[in-house]
Protein backbone atom coordinates (compact mmCIF):
# COMPACT_ATOMS: atom_id res chain seq x y z
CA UNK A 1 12.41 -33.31 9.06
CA UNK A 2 10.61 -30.99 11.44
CA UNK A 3 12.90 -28.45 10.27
CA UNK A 4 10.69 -28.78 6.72
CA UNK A 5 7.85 -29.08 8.23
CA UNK A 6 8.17 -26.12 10.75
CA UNK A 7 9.56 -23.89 7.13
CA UNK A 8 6.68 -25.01 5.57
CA UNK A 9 4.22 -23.39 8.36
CA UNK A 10 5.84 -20.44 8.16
CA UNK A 11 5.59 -20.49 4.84
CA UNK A 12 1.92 -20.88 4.48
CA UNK A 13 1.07 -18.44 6.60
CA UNK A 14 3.53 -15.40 5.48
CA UNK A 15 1.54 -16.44 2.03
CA UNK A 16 -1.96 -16.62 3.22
CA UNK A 17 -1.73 -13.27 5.52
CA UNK A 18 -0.13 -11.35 2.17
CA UNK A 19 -2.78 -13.15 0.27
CA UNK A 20 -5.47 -12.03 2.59
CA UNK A 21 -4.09 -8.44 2.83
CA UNK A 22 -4.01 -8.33 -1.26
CA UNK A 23 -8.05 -9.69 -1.93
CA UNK A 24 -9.29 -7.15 1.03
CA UNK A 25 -7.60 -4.12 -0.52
CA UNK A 26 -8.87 -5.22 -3.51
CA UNK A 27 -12.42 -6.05 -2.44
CA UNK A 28 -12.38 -2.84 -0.18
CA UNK A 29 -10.97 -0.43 -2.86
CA UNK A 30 -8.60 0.90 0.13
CA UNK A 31 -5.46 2.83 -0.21
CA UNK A 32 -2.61 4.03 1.69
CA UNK A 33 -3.29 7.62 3.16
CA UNK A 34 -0.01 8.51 3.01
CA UNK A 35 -0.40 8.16 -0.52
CA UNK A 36 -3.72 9.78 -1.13
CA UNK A 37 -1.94 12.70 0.12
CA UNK A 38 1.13 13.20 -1.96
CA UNK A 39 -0.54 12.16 -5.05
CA UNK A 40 -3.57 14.68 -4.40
CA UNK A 41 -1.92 17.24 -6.17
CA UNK A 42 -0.88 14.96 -9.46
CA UNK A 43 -2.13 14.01 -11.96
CA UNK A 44 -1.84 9.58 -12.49
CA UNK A 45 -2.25 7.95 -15.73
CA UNK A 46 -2.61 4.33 -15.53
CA UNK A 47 -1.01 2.46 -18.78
CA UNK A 48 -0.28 -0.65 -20.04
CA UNK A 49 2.77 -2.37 -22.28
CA UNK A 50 0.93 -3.14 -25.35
CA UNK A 51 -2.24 -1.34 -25.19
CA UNK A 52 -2.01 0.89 -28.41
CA UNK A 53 -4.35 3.24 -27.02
CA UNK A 54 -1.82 3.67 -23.97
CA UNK A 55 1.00 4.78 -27.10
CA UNK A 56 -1.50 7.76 -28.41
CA UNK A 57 -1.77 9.21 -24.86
CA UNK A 58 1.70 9.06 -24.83
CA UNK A 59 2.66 10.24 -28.11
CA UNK A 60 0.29 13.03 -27.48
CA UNK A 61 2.07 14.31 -24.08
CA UNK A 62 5.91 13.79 -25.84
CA UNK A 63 4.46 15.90 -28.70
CA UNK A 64 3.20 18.69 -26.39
CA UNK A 65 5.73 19.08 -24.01
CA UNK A 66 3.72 22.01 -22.35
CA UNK A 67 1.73 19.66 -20.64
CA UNK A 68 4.48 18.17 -19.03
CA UNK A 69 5.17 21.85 -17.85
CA UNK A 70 1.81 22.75 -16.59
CA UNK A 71 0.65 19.58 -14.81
CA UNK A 72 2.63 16.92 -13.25
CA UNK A 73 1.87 13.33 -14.80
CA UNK A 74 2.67 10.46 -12.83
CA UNK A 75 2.79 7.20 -14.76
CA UNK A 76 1.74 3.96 -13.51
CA UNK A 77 2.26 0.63 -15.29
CA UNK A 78 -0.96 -1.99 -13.84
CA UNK A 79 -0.09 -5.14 -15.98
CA UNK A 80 3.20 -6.65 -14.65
CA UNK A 81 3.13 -4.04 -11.44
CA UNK A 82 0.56 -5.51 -8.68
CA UNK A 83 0.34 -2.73 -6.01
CA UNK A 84 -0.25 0.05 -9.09
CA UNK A 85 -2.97 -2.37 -10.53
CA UNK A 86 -4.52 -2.78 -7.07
CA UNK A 87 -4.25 1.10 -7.00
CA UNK A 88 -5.91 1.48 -10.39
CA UNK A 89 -8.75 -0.76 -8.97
CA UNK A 90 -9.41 1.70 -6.18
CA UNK A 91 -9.56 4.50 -8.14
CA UNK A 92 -12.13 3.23 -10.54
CA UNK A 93 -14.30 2.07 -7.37
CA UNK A 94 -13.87 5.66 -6.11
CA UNK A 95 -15.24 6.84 -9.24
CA UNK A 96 -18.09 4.25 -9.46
CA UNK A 97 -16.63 2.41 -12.40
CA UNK A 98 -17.74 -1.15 -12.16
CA UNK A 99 -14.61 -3.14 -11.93
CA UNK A 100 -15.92 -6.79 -11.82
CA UNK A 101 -15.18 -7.28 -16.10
CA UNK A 102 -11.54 -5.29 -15.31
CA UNK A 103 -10.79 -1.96 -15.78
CA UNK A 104 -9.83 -0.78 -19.66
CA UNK A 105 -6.40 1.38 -19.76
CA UNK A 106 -5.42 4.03 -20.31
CA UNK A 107 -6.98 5.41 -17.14
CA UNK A 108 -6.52 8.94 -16.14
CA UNK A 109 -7.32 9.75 -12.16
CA UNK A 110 -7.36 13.40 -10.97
CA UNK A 111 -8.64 14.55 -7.57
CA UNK A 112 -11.69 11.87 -7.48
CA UNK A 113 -12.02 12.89 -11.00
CA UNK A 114 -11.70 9.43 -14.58
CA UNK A 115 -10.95 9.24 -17.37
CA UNK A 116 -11.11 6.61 -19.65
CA UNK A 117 -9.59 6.04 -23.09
CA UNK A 118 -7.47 7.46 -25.56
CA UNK A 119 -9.05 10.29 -26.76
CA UNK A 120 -11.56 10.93 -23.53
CA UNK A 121 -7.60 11.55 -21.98
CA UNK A 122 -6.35 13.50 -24.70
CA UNK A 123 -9.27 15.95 -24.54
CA UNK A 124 -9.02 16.42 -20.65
CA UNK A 125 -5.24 17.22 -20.71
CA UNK A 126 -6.05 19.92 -23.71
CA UNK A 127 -8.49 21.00 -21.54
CA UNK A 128 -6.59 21.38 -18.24
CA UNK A 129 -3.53 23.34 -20.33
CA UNK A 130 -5.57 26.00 -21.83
């Protein structure tokens, strides 16, 4: 019995320390230097599976496959993966973006630099290869 209840303890506070951890990155907008640094030099686009205007960013890039030559795209999924949508949440702080009614995909991040939307990303990535 104390066993249980000595399981249980541990249990509820592993969970509320990770659940702690979780709402201040989130409320804070922090993230991990290490990887501020190695994604400086990259660009990140933020997608999600189902969002239609995710599929024309992406048919876009497979149909120019110079962009893929010229600028290293890193591709994040934010709906069923929690540390890229806490990520994505950051970003669009560090860009001002009001993030209280959620943050629309696809989102492009570059050097402190968003981008929102289909064709808002499609235009950048023309722009950036020319």
């Amino acid at each position: 019995m104390k066993a249980k209840y000595y399981l249980f303890i541990i249990l509820v506070v592993i969970l509320g320390g990770s659940g702690i951890v979780i709402f201040d990155t989130v409320k804070n907008g922090k993230i991990d230097e290490n990887s501020q640094s190695e994604e400086k030099n990259k660009v990140i686009l933020y997608w999600g599976e189902g969002c239609d205007h995710c599929k024309k960013v992406e048919e876009f890039i497979s149909q120019n496959k110079d962009i893929m030559e010229k600028i290293k795209i890193e591709k994040k999924e934010v709906g069923k993966n929690l540390p890229n949508s806490l990520e994505l949440t950051a970003r669009a702080k560090e860009c001002m973006i009001d993030v209280e009614k959620g943050i629309a995909v696809p989102f492009l991040y570059f050097q402190g630099e968003c981008v929102v939307g289909d064709q808002p990303i499609i235009d950048y990535l023309r722009k950036k290869t020319e």
